[in-house]
Protein backbone atom coordinates (compact mmCIF):
# COMPACT_ATOMS: atom_id res chain seq x y z
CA UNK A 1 93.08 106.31 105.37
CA UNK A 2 92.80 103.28 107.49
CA UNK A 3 91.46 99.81 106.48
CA UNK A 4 91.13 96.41 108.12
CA UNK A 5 94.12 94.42 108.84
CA UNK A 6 94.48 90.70 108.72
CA UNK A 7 95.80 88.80 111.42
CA UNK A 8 100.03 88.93 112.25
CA UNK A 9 101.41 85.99 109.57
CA UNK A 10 98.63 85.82 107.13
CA UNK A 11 100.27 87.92 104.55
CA UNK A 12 103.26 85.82 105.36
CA UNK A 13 101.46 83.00 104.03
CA UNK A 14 102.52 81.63 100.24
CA UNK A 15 99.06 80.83 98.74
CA UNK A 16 98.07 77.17 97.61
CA UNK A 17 99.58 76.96 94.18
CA UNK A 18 97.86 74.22 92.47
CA UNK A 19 98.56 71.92 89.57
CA UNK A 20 98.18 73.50 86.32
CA UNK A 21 95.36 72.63 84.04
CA UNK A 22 95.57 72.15 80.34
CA UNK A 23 94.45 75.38 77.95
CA UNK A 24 92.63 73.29 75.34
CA UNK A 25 93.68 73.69 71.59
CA UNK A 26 91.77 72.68 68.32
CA UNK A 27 93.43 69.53 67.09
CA UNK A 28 95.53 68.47 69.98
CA UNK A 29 94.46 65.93 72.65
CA UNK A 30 95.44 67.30 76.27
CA UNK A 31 96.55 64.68 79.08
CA UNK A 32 96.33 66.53 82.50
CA UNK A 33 99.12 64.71 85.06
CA UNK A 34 99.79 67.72 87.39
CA UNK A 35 97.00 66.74 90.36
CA UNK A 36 97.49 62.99 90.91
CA UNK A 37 93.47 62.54 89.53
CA UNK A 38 92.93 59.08 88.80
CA UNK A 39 92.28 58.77 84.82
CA UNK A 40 89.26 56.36 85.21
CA UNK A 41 86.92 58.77 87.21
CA UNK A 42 84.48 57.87 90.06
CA UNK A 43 82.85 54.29 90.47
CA UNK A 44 79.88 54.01 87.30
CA UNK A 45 77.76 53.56 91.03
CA UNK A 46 79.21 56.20 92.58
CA UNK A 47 78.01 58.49 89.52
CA UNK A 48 74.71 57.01 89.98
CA UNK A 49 74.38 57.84 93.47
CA UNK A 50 75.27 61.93 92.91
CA UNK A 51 72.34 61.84 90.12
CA UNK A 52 69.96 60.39 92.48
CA UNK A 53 70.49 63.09 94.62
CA UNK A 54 69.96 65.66 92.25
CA UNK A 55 65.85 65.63 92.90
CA UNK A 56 66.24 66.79 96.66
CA UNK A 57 69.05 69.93 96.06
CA UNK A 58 66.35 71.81 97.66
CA UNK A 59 67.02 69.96 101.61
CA UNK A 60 70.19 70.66 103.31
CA UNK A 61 72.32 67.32 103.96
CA UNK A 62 72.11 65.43 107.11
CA UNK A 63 74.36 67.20 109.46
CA UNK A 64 76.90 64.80 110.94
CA UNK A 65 77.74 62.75 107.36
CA UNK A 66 76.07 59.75 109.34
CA UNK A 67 75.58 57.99 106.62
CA UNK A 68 78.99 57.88 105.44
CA UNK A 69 80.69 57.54 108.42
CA UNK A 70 78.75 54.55 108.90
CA UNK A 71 80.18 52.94 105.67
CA UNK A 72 83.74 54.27 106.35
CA UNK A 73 83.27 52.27 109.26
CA UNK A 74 82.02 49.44 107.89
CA UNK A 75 84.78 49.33 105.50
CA UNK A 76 87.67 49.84 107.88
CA UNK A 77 85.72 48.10 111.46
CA UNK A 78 85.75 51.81 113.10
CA UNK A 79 83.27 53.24 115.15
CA UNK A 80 81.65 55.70 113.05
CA UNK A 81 80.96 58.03 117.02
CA UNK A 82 85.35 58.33 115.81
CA UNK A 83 84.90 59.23 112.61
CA UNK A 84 84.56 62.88 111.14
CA UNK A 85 83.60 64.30 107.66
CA UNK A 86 84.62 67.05 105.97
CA UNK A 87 84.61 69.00 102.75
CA UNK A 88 88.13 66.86 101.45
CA UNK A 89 90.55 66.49 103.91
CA UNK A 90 92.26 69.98 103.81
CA UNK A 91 88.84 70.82 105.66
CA UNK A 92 89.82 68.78 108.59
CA UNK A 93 93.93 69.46 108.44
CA UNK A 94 92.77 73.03 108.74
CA UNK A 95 89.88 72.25 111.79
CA UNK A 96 92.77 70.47 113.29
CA UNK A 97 95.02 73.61 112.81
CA UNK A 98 92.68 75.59 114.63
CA UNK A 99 91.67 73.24 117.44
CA UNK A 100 95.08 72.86 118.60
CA UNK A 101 96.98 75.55 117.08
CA UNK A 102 97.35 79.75 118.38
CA UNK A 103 99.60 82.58 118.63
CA UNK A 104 103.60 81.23 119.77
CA UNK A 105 102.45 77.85 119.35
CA UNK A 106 104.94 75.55 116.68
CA UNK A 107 104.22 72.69 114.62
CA UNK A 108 106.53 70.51 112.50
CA UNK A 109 106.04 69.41 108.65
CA UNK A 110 108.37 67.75 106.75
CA UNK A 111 110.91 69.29 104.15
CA UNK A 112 109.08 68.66 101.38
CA UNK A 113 105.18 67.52 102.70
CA UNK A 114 102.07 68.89 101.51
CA UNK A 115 101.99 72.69 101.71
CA UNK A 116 98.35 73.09 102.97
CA UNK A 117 100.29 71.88 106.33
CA UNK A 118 102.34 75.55 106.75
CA UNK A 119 99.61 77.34 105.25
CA UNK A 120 97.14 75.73 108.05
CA UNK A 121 99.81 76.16 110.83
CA UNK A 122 100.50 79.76 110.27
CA UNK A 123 96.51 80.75 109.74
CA UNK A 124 96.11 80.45 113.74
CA UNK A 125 99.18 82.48 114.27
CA UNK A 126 101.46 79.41 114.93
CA UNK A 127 105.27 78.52 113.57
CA UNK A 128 105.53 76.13 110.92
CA UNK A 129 109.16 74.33 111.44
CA UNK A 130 110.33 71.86 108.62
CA UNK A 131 112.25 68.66 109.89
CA UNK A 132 114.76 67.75 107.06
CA UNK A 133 113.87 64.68 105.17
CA UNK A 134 116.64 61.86 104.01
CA UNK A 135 116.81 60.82 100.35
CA UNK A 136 113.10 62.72 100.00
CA UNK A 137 111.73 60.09 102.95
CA UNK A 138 110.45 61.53 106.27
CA UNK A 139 113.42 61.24 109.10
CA UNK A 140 111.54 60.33 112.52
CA UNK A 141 114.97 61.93 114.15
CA UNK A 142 115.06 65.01 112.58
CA UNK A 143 111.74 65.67 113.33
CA UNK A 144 112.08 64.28 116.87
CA UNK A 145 114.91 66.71 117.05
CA UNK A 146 112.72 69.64 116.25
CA UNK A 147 110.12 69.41 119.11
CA UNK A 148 110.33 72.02 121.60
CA UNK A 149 108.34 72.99 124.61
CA UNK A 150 106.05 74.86 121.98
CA UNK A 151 105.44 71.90 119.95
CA UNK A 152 101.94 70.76 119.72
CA UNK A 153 100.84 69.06 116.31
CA UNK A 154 103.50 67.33 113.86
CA UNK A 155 101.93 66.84 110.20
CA UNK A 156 102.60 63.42 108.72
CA UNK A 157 102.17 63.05 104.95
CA UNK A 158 102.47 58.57 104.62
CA UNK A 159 103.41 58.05 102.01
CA UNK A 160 104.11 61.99 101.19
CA UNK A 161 103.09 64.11 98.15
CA UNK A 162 105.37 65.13 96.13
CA UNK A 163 107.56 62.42 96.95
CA UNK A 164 106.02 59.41 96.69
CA UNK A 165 107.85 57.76 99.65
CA UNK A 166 106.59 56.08 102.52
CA UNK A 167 108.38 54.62 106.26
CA UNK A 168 107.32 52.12 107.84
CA UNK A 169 104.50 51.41 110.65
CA UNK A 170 107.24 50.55 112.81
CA UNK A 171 109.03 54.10 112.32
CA UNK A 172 105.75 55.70 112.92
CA UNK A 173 105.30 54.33 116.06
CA UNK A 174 108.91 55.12 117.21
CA UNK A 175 107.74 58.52 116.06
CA UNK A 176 104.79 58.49 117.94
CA UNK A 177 106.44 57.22 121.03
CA UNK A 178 109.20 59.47 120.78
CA UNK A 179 106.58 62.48 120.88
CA UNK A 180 105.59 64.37 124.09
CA UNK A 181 102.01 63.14 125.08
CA UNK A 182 100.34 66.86 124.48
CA UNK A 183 101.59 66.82 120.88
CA UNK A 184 99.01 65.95 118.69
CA UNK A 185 100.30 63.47 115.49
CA UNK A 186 98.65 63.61 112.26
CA UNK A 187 98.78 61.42 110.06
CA UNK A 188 97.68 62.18 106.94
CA UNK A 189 97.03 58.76 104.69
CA UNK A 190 95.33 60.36 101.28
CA UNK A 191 97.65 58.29 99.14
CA UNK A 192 97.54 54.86 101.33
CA UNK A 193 95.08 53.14 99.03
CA UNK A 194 97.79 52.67 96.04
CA UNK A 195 100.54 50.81 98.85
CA UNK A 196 100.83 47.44 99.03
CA UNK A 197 104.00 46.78 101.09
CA UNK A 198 103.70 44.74 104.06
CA UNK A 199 105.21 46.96 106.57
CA UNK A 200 103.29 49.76 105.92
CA UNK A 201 99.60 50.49 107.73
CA UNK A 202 98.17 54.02 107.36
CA UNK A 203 97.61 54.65 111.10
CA UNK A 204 94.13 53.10 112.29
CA UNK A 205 96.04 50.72 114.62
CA UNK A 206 97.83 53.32 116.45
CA UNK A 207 94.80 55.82 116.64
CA UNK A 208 93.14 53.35 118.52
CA UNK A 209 95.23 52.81 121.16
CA UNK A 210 96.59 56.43 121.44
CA UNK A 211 94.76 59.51 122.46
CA UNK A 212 96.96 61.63 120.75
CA UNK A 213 97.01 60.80 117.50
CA UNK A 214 94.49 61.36 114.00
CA UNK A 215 94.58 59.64 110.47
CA UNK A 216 92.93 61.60 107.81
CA UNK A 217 91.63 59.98 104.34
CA UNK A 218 90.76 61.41 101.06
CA UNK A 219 87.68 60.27 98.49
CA UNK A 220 89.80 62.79 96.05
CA UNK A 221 92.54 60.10 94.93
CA UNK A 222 91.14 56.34 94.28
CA UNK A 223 87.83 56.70 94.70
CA UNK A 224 87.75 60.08 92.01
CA UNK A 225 85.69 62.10 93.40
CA UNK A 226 88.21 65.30 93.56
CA UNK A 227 85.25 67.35 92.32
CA UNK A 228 82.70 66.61 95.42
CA UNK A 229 85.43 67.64 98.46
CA UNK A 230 84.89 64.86 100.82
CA UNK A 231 87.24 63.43 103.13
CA UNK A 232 87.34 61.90 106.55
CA UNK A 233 89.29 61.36 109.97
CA UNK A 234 89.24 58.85 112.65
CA UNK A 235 90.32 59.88 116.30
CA UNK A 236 90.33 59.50 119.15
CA UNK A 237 86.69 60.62 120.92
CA UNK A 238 87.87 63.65 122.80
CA UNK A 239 89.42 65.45 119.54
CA UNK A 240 86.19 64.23 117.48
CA UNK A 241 84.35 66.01 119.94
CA UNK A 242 86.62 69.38 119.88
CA UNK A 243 86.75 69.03 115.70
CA UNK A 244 82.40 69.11 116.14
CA UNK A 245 82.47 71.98 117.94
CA UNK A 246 83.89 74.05 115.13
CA UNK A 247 83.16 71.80 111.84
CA UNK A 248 79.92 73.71 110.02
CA UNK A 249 76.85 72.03 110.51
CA UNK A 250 76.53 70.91 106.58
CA UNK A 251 80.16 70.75 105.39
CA UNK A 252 79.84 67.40 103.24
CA UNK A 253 76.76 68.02 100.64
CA UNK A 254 74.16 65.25 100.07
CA UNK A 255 75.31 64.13 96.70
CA UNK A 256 78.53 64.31 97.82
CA UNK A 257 77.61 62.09 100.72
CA UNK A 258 76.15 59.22 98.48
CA UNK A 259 78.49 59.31 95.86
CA UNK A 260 81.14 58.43 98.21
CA UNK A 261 79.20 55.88 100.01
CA UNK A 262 78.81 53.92 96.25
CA UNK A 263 82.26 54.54 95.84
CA UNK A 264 84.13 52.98 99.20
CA UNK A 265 81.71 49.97 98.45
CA UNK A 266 82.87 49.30 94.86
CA UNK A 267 85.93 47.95 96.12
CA UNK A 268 86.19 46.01 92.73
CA UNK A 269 86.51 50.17 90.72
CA UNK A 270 89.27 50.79 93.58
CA UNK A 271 90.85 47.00 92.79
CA UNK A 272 91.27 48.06 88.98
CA UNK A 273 92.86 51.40 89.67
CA UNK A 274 95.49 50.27 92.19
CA UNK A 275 96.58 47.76 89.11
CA UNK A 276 96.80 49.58 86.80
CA UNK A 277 98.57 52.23 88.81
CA UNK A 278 101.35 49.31 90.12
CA UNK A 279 101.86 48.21 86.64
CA UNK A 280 102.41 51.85 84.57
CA UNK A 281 104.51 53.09 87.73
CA UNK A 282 106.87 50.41 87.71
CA UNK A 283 106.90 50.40 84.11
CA UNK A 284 107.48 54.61 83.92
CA UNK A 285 110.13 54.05 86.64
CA UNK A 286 112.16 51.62 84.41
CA UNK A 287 111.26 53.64 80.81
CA UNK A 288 112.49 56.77 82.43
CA UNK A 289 115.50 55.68 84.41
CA UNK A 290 116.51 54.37 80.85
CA UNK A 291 117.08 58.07 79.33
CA UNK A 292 119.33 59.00 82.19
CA UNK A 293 116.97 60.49 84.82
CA UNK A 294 116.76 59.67 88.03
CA UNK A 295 112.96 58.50 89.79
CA UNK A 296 112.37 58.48 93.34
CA UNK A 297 110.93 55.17 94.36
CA UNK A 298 107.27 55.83 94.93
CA UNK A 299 104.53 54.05 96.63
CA UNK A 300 101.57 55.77 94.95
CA UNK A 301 99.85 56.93 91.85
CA UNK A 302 103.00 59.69 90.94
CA UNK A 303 106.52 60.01 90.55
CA UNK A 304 109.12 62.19 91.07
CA UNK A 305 111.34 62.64 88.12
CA UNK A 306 114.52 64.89 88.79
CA UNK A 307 116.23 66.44 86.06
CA UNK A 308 119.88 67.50 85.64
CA UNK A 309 121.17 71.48 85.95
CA UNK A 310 122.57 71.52 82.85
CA UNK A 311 121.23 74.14 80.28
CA UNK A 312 118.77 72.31 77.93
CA UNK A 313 118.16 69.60 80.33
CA UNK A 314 116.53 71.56 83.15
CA UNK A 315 112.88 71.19 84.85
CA UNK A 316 112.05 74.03 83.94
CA UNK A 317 112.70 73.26 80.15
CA UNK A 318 111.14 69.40 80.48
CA UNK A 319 107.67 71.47 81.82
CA UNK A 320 107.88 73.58 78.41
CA UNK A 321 108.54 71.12 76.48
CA UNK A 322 106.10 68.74 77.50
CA UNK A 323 103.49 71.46 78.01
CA UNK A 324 103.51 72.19 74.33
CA UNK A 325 103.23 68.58 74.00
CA UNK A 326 99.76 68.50 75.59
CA UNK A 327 101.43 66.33 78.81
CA UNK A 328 100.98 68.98 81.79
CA UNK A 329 102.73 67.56 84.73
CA UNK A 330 103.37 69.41 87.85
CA UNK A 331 106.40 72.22 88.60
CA UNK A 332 107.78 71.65 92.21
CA UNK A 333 109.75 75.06 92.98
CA UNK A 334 107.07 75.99 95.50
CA UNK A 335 108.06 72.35 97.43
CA UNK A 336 111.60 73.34 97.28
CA UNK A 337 112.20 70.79 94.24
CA UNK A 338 112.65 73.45 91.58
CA UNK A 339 114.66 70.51 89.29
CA UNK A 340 111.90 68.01 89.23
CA UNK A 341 108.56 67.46 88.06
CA UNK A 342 106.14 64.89 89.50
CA UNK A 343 104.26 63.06 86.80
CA UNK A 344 100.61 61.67 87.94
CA UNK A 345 100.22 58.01 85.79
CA UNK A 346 97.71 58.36 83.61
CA UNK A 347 96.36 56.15 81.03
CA UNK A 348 98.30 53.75 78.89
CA UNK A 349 98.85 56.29 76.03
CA UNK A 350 99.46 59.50 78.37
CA UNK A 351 102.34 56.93 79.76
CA UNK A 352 103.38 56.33 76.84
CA UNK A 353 104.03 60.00 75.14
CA UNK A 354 105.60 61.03 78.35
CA UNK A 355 108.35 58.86 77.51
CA UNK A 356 108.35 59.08 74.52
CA UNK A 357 108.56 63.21 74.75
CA UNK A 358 111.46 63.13 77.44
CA UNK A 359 113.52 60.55 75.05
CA UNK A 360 113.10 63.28 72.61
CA UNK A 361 113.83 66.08 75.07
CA UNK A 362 117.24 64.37 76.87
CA UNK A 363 118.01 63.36 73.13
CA UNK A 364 120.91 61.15 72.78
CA UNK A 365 122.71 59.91 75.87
């Protein structure tokens, strides 16, 4: 008996796997740090703004986002003509993917970058091919190394989940210059609000003056509004236009719309969360490196902790242990980091048991 057939590669696909969410218990308080949600919420305006909506669920939204790609570019000086909306960012990674993207076609994500970026690549039929990172940072050579004729979108996570690590605006212009003209570079900046190191800049500069090259933004991270899906790139006009052609007419809903308006204007919300995040990430850094584990340096609001091989010690063991704990962080063998866990920083007290639950788990050094 026959039956429809999906496309060549789609059952070669991995599905999304994503962070794990707490099973609540009587009598035990939960801390969820497996999806890198910020533990203050939205903006209080923000909140306001998606309950003002509420009387008008009846009209579809306004088709092109206007509205919030006017304050996007109010906020960053864009041209809102440059900007596009979408239902989070994965919306437009995957618009992208099919825009540029078809059968024989190959495009390069890091060892260890976001895995919506293979997933996207091999949807339209195309080769996903993984440039080797060094010490869990991007490496402009490797990936430089891995263009061929076929070559015609490279995904760039800066600074990268699961990582946490960042390079430098002046290695992502050697990147970009170093990349064929027809090659489309995306740079994917959902984390860029928690870095404050001079030489970084999450790619407006070089979008403007290229006409090969996209930065895409999330409302998911800072700004809390995971729930609502909204997120955002700036390009240049000509892929705007080819992203409108396919982009559904009402992808970002109304009180989606507002809500993130109120929230990229209460820059004083996204102010407090950046501080706190600086000051618990250095601290968890420092707390953790103290039981004998080492933490990658990271630039955002996570960290990846690696864990030894031994028995007793493992990842896989520290996830158990914690789990039962009530501290869910997130399991990394589907990144290729199967002895490390990255911890989202949460709250002072959520901090605070984390370390206090792996000083129990590593026991004495």
């Amino acid at each position: 008996m026959s039956r429809p057939v999906p496309n060549p590669g789609i059952l070669d696909i991995a599905p999304y796997t994503p962070g794990k969410s707490p099973i609540p218990e009587p009598g035990r308080k939960v801390f969820k740090l497996s999806a890198n949600e910020t533990p203050f919420g939205p903006s209080p305006k923000a909140i306001e703004a998606f309950k003002s909506a509420a009387g008008h669920l009846e009209d579809y939204p306004e088709g092109t986002s206007r509205v919030l790609r006017e304050a996007i570019g109010r906020t960053y000086g864009l041209d809102p003509d440059r900007i596009v909306c979408g239902a989070g960012s994965d919306e437009i990674l995957n618009l992208l993917a099919h825009t540029f993207l078809s059968q024989g076609d190959e495009a390069i994500s890091t060892a260890h970058g976001f895995l919506v970026y293979p997933i996207a690549t091999m949807a339209c039929g195309a080769k996903n091919v993984v440039a080797a990172e060094t010490e869990y940072r991007t490496d402009v050579d490797a990936i430089l190394a891995a263009v061929t004729p076929r070559t015609k979108l490279v995904w760039l996570a800066n600074p990268n989940n699961p990582t946490g690590t960042y390079i430098p605006f002046d290695e992502v212009k050697r990147l970009r210059a170093g990349l064929p003209a027809h090659v489309v570079l995306v740079l994917d900046a959902a984390y860029a609000d928690y870095v404050s190191r001079n030489d970084y800049e999450f790619g407006i500069e070089l979008v403007a003056t290229t006409e090969n090259t996209v930065v895409t933004h999330t409302f998911s991270k800072i700004h809390g509004l995971a729930a609502l899906r909204v997120g955002w790139m700036f390009g240049p006009a000509h892929i705007v236009d080819a992203i409108n052609r396919i982009r559904g007419p009402f992808n970002v809903s109304s009180p989606a719309m507002l809500a993130a308006v109120a929230a990229i204007e209460d820059t004083a919300h996204q102010q407090m969360s950046k501080t706190h995040t600086e000051k618990w990430r250095n601290w968890l850094t420092a707390e953790i490196g103290k039981l004998g584990l080492k933490v990658t340096p990271s630039v955002t609001n996570f960290i990846l902790i690696h864990f030894p091989t031994d028995k007793g010690k493992t990842a896989v063991e520290a996830d158990a242990f914690l789990t039962r704990r009530g501290l869910v962080l997130r399991a990394l063998a589907n990144y290729k980091l199967p002895n490390a866990l990255r911890m989202t920083i949460g709250t002072e007290e959520a901090n605070r048991l984390v370390v206090d639950a792996l000083s129990e788990f590593m026991g004495p050094k």
